[in-house]
Protein backbone atom coordinates (compact mmCIF):
# COMPACT_ATOMS: atom_id res chain seq x y z
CA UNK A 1 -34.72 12.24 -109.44
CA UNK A 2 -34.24 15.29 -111.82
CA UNK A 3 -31.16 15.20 -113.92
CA UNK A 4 -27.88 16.67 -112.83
CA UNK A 5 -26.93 20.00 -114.24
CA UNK A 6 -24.35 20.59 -117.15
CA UNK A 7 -22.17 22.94 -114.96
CA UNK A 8 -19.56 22.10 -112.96
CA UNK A 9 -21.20 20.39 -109.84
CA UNK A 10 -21.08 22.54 -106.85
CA UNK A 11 -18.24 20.82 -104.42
CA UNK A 12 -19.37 20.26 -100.98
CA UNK A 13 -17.41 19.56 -97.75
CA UNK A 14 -15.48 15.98 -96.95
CA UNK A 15 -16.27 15.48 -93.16
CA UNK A 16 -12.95 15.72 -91.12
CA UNK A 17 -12.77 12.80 -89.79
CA UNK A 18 -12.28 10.78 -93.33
CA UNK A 19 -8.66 10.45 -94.24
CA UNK A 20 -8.83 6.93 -95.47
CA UNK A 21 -10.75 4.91 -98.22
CA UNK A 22 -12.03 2.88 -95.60
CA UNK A 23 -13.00 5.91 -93.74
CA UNK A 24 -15.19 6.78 -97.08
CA UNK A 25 -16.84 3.87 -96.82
CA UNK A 26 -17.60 3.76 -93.65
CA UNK A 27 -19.72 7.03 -93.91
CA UNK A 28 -20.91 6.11 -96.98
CA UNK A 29 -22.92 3.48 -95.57
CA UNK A 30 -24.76 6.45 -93.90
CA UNK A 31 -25.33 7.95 -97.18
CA UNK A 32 -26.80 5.60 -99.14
CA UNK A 33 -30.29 3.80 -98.27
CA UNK A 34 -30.40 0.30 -97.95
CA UNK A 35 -31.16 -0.49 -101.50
CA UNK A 36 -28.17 1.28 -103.12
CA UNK A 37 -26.00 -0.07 -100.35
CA UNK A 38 -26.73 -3.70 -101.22
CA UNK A 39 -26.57 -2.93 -104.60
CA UNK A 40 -22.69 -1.22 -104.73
CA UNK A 41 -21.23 -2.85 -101.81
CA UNK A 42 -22.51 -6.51 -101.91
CA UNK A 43 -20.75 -9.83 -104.09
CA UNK A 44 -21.80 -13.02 -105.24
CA UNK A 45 -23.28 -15.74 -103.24
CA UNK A 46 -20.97 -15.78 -99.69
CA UNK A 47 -18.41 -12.78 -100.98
CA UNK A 48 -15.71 -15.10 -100.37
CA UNK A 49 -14.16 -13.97 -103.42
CA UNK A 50 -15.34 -10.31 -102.34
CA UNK A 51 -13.12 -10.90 -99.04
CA UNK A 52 -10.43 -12.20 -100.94
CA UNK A 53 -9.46 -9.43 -103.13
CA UNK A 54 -8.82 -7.25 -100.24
CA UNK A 55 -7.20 -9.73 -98.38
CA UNK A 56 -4.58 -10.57 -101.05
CA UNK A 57 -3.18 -7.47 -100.94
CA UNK A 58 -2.53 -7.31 -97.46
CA UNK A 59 -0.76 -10.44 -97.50
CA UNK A 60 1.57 -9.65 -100.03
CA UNK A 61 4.56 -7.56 -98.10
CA UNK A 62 6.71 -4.66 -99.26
CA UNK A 63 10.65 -5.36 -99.06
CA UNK A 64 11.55 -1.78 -98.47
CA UNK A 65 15.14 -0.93 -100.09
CA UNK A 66 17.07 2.21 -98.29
CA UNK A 67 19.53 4.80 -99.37
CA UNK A 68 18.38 5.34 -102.86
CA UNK A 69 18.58 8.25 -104.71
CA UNK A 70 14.49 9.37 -105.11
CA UNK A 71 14.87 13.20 -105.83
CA UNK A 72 13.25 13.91 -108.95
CA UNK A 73 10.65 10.94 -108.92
CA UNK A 74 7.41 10.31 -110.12
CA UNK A 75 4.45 8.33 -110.42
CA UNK A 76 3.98 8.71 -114.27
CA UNK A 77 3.04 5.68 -116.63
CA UNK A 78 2.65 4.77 -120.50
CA UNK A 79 -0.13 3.59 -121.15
CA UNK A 80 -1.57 2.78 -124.81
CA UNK A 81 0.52 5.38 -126.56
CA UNK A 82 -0.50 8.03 -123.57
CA UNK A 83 1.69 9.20 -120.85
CA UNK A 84 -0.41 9.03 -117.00
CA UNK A 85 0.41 11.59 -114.34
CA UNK A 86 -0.07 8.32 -112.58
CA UNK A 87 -1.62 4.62 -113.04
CA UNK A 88 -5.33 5.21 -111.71
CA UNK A 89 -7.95 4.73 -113.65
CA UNK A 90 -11.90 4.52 -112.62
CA UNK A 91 -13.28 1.74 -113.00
CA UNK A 92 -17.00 1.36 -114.76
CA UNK A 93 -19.70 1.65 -112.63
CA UNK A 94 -23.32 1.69 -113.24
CA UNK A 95 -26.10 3.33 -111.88
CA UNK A 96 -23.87 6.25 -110.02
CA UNK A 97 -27.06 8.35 -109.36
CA UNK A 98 -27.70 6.31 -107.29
CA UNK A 99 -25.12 7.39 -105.15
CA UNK A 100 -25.66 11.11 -105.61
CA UNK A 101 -28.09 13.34 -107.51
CA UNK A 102 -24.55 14.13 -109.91
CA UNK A 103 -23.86 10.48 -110.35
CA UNK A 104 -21.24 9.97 -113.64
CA UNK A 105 -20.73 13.88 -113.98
CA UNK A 106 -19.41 14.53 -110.38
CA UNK A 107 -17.16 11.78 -111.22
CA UNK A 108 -15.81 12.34 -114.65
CA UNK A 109 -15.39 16.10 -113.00
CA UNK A 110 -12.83 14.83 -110.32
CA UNK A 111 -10.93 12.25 -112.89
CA UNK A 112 -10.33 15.05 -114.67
CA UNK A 113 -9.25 17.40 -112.49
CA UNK A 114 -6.75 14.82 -110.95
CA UNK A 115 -5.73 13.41 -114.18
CA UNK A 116 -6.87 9.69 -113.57
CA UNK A 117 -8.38 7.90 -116.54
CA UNK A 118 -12.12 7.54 -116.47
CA UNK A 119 -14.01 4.09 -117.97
CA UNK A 120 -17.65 5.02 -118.07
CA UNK A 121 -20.01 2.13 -117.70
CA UNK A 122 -22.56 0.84 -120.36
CA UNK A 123 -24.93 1.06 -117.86
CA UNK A 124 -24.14 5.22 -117.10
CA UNK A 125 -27.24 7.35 -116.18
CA UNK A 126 -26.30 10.07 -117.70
CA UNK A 127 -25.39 10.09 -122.06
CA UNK A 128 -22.18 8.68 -123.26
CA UNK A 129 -22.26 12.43 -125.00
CA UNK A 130 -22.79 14.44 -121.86
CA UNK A 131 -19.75 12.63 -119.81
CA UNK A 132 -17.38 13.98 -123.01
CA UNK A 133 -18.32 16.78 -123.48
CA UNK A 134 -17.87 17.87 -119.64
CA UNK A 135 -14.12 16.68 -119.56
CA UNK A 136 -12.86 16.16 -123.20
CA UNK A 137 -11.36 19.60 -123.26
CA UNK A 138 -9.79 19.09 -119.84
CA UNK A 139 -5.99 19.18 -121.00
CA UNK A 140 -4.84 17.28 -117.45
CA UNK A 141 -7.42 14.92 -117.95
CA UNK A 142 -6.74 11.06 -118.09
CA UNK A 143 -8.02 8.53 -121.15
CA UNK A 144 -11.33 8.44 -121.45
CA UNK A 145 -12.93 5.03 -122.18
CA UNK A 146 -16.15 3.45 -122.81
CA UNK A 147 -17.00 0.18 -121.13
CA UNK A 148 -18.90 -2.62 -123.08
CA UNK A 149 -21.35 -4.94 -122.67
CA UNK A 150 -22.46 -6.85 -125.89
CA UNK A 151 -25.81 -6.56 -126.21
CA UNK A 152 -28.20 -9.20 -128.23
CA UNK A 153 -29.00 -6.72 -130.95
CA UNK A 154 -25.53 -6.30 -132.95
CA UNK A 155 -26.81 -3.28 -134.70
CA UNK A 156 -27.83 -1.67 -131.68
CA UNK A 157 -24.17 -2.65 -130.72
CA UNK A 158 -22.35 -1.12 -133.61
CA UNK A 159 -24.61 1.50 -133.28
CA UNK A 160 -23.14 2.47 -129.60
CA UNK A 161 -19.82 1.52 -130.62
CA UNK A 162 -20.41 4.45 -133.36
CA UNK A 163 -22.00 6.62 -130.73
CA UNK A 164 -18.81 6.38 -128.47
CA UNK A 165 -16.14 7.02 -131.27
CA UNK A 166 -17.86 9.94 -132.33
CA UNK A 167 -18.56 11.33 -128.83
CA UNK A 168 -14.44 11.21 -128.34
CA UNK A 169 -13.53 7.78 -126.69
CA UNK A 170 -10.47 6.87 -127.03
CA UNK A 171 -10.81 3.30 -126.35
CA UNK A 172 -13.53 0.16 -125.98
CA UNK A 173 -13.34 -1.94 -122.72
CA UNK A 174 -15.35 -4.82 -123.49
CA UNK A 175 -16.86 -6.52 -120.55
CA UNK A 176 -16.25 -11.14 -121.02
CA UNK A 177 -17.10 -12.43 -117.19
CA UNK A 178 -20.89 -11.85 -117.10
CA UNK A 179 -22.96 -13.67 -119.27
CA UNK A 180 -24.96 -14.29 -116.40
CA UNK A 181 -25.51 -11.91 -113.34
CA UNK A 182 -23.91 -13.73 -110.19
CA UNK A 183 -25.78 -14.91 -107.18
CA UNK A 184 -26.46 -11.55 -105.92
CA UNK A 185 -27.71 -12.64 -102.45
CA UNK A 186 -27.26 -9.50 -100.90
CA UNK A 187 -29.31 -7.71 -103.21
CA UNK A 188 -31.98 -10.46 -103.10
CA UNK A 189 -32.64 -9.75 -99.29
CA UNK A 190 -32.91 -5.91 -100.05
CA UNK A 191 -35.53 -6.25 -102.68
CA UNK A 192 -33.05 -4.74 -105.10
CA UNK A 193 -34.96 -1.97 -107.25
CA UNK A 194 -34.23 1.09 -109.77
CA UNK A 195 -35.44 3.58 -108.21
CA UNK A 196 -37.77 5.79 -110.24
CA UNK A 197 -36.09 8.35 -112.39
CA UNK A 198 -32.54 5.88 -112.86
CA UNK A 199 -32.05 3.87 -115.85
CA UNK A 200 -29.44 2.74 -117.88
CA UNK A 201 -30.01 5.64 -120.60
CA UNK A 202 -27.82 4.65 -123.11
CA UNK A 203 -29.42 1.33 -123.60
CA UNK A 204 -33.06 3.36 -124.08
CA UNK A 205 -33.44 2.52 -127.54
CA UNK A 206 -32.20 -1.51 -127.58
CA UNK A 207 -34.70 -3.42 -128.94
CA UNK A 208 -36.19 -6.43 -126.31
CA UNK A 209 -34.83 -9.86 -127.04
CA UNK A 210 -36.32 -12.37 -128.27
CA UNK A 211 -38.60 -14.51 -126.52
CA UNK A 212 -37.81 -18.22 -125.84
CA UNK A 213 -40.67 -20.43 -125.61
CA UNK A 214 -39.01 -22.88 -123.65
CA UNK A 215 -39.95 -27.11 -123.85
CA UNK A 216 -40.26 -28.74 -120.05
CA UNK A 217 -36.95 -29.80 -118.59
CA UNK A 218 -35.43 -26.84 -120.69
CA UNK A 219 -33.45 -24.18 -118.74
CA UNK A 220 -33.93 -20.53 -118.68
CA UNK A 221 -30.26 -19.94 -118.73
CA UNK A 222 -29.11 -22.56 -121.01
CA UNK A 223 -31.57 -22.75 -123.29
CA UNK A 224 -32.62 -18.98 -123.72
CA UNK A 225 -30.40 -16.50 -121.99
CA UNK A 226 -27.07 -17.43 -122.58
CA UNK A 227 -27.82 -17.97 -126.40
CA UNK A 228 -26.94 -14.88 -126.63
CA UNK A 229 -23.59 -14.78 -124.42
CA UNK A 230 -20.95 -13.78 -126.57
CA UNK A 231 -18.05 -15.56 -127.42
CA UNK A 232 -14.28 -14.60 -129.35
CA UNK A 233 -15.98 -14.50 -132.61
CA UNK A 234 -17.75 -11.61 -131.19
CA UNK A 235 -14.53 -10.22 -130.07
CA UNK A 236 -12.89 -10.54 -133.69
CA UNK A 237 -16.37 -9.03 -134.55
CA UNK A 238 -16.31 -5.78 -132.45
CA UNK A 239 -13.04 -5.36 -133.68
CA UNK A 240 -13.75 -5.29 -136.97
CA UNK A 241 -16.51 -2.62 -136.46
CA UNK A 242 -14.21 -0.34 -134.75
CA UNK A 243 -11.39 1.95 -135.20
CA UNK A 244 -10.97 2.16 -131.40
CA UNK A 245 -8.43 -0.33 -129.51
CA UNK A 246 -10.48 -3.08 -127.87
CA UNK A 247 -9.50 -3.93 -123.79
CA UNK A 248 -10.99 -7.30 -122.51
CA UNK A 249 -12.40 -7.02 -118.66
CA UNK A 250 -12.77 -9.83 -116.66
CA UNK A 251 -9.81 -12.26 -117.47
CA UNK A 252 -8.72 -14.12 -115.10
CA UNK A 253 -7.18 -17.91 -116.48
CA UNK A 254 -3.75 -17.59 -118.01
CA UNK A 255 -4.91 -19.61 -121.35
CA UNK A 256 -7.91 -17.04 -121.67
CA UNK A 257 -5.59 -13.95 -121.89
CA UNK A 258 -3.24 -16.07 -123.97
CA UNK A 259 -5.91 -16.11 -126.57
CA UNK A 260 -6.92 -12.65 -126.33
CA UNK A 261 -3.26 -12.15 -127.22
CA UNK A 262 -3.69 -14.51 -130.10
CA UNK A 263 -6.26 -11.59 -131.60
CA UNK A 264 -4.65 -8.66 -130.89
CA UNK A 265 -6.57 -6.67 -128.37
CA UNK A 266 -4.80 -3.59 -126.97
CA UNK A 267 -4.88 -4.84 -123.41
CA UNK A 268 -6.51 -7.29 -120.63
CA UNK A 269 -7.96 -6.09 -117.21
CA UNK A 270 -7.58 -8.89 -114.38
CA UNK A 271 -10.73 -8.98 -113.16
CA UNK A 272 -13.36 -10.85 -111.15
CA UNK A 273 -16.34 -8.06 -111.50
CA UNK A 274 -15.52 -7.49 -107.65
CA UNK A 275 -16.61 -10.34 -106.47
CA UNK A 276 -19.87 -9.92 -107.65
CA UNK A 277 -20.10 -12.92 -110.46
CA UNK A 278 -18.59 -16.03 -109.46
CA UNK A 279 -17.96 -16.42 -106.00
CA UNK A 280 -14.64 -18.48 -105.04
CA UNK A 281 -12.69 -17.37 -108.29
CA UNK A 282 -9.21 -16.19 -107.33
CA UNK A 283 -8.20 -12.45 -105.76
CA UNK A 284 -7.06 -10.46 -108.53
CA UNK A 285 -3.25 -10.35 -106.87
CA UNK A 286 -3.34 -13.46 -107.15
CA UNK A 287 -4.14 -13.99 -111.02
CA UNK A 288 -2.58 -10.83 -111.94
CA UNK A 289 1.11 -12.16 -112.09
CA UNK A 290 -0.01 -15.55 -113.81
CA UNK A 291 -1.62 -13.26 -116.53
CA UNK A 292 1.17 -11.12 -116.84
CA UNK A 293 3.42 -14.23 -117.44
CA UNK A 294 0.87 -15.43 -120.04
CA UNK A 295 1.02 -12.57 -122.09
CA UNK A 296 4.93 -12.16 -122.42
CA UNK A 297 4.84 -8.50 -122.88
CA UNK A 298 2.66 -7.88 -125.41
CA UNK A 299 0.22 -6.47 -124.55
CA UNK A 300 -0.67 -4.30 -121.18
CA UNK A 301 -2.43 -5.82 -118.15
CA UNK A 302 -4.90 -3.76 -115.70
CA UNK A 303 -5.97 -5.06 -112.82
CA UNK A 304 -8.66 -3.99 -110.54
CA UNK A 305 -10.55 -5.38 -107.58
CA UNK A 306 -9.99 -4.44 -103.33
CA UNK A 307 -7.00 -1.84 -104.24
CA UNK A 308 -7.80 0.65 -101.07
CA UNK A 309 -4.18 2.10 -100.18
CA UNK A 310 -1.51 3.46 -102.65
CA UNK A 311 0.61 0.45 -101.03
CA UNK A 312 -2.13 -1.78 -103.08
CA UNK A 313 -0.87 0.27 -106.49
CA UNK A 314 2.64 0.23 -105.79
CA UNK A 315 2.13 -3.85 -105.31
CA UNK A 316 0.51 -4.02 -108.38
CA UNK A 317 2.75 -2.43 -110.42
CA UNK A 318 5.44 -4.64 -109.00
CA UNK A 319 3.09 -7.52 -110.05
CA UNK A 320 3.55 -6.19 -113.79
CA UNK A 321 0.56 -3.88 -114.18
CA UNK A 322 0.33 -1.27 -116.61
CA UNK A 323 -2.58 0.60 -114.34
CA UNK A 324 -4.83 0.01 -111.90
CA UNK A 325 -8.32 0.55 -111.57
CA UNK A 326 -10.85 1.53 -108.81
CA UNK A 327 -14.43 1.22 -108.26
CA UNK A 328 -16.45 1.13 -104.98
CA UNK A 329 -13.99 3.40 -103.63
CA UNK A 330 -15.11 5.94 -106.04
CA UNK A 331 -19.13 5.24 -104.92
CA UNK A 332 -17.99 5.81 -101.45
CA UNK A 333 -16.14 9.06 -102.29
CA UNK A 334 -19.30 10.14 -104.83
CA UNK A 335 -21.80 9.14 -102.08
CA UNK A 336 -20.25 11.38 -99.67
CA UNK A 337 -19.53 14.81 -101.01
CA UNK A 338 -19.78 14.21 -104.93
CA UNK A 339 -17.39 15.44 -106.75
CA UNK A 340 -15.13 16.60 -104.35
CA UNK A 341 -15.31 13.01 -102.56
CA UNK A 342 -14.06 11.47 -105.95
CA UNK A 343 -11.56 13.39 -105.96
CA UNK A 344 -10.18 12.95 -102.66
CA UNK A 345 -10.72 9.36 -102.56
CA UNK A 346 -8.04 9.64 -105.72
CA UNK A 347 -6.06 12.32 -103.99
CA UNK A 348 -5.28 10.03 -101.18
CA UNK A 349 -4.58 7.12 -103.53
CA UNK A 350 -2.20 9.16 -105.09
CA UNK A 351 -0.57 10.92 -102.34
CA UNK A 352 -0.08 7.23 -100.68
CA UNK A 353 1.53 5.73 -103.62
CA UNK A 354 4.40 8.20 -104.07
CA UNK A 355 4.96 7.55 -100.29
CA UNK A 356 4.91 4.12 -100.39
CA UNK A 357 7.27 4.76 -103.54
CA UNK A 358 9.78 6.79 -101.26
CA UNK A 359 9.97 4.45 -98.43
CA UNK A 360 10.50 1.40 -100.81
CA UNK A 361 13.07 3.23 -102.87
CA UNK A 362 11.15 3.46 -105.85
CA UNK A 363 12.31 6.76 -107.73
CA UNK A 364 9.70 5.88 -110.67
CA UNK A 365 6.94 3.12 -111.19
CA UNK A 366 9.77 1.39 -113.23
CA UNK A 367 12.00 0.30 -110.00
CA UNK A 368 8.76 -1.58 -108.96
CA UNK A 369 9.98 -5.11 -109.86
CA UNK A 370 8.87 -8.40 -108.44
CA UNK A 371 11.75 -8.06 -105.85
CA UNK A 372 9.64 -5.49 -103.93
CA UNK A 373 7.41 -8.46 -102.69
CA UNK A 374 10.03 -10.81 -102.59
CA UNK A 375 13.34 -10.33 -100.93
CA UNK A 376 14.89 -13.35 -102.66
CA UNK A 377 14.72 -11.83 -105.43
């Protein structure tokens, strides 16, 4: 697959009969070949945990309040020192060109051009460098972050850590649920593949690990792969390397993000890798207040995982988010008309969150308390 042009991707047509995120993907499935489909839209093991995080948001209701004053309202956030036209961020993604020939450009195109934040994966297709460049003189754009897996070389590490501040990120989301892939069984029964022409380019240059000889009875995970897994003292590390803040992805235990606290990283994202690590481990509406309790205030809290209406931000900020983040969504959108589909998969996200603002009587994201889910409150 040849490599996306520099320009401004060309926008193409969203089919008239999508005018919901579930719509998206829906035809996205269509789009994509069976490969990339069990590759974006599959979980771990049985995808209970996969069901779950939609289904946690639906359960939780809205206690609409009436006769409130709402001229004048808005949807904007603070958010590490920044003020958000509004609290959606992109999640990291990997492999987008997969998707479409455009992959990461098409979507850093529409983040900026609707003013969402945009956390490009580790695993991008396209240069770190290329994705700035394109948007970094956007003046409406959203943060721009760069999403961080530590690799088993720590001067290959710093080195991409150095690569990203200089390239214009403004902050380092570092990655802590994976040190293991899940049970991908979905991808299993596809025969999951690259295919030719899509790598993870901005790992090209990481040295190969070291090989284990392993001893019978030894385990290939135990005793060789997850030697490498990091731990907090790499956390402490990174931060020392850096002048960037540090997020942690993938917290979901209230003593874990008490101890993130403990070291002083600029903010958590409740996460469960969307389903796709360790199947049965809790929604993310579900852990999301527990962490926010945890943390006391002192530090934000993102949350991502099965948001697919603006009714699903406008819950989480009454959970005590800071932001939110989407992710297959944005495949979906990308798989369907590029950059255009982005940007009306956040278009609709956004234009359903200020209504479900105005028919809860929510003037600003503020007057989303936990009384809006609870009428005892």
């Amino acid at each position: 697959m040849p490599p996306p042009s520099p320009d401004t991707p060309a926008l193409q047509p969203i089919p008239a009969h999508i005018v919901t995120l579930d719509d998206h993907e829906r035809h996205a499935r269509s789009q994509l070949d069976n490969n990339a489909w069990a590759y974006f839209s599959g979980g771990a093991a049985d995808e209970i945990t996969l069901r779950a995080n939609r289904s946690a948001w639906d359960a939780l209701p809205l206690w609409p309040r009436v006769l409130r004053p709402l001229a004048g309202g808005h949807t904007r956030v603070q958010l590490l020192g920044r003020t958000l036209a509004h609290p959606v961020l992109l999640a990291p993604v990997a492999f987008q060109r997969m998707a479409h020939g455009d992959g990461e450009l098409a979507t850093a195109y529409a983040a900026a051009a609707l003013g969402a934040g945009l956390v490009l994966s580790t695993q991008a297709t396209l240069p770190l460098e290329t994705i700035a460049q394109a948007i970094l003189n956007d003046a409406g754009r959203g943060p721009l972050w760069f999403q961080l897996y530590l690799q088993h070389d720590r001067g290959f590490t710093r080195a991409l850590v150095e690569r990203a501040e200089a390239a214009g990120y403004e902050a380092l989301v570092l990655t802590v649920d994976a040190p293991s892939s899940g049970a991908r069984d979905r991808e299993r029964r596809a025969g999951f593949h690259l295919p030719p022409g899509i790598t993870a380019v901005n790992l090209a240059q990481l040295p190969p690990a070291p090989r284990v000889a392993l001893q019978p009875g030894q385990s290939a995970l135990f005793d060789a792969l997850l030697h490498q897994a990091p731990t907090w003292d790499d956390v402490a590390w990174l931060q020392s390397i850096t002048r960037l803040p540090v997020l942690l992805k993938g917290v979901l235990h209230p003593a874990d993000a008490r101890q993130a606290a403990g070291l002083q990283v600029a903010g958590l994202v409740v996460s469960n890798h969307g389903g796709r690590t360790l199947d049965t481990a809790p929604a993310t509406a579900t852990a999301l207040p527990r962490i926010v309790q945890a943390v006391e205030g002192r530090l934000p809290v993102l949350v991502d995982g099965g948001i697919r209406r603006g009714t699903d931000v406008l819950k989480a900020m009454a959970l005590g988010a800071s932001a939110v983040l989407v992710g297959r969504p944005v495949v979906w959108g990308l798989a369907n008309a590029g950059a255009a589909g982005v940007a009306h998969v956040l278009r609709l996200l956004r234009d359903e969150l200020e209504i479900a603002m105005a028919l809860t009587g929510c003037a600003t994201l503020a007057d989303a308390s936990p009384a809006l889910l609870d009428a005892g409150r």
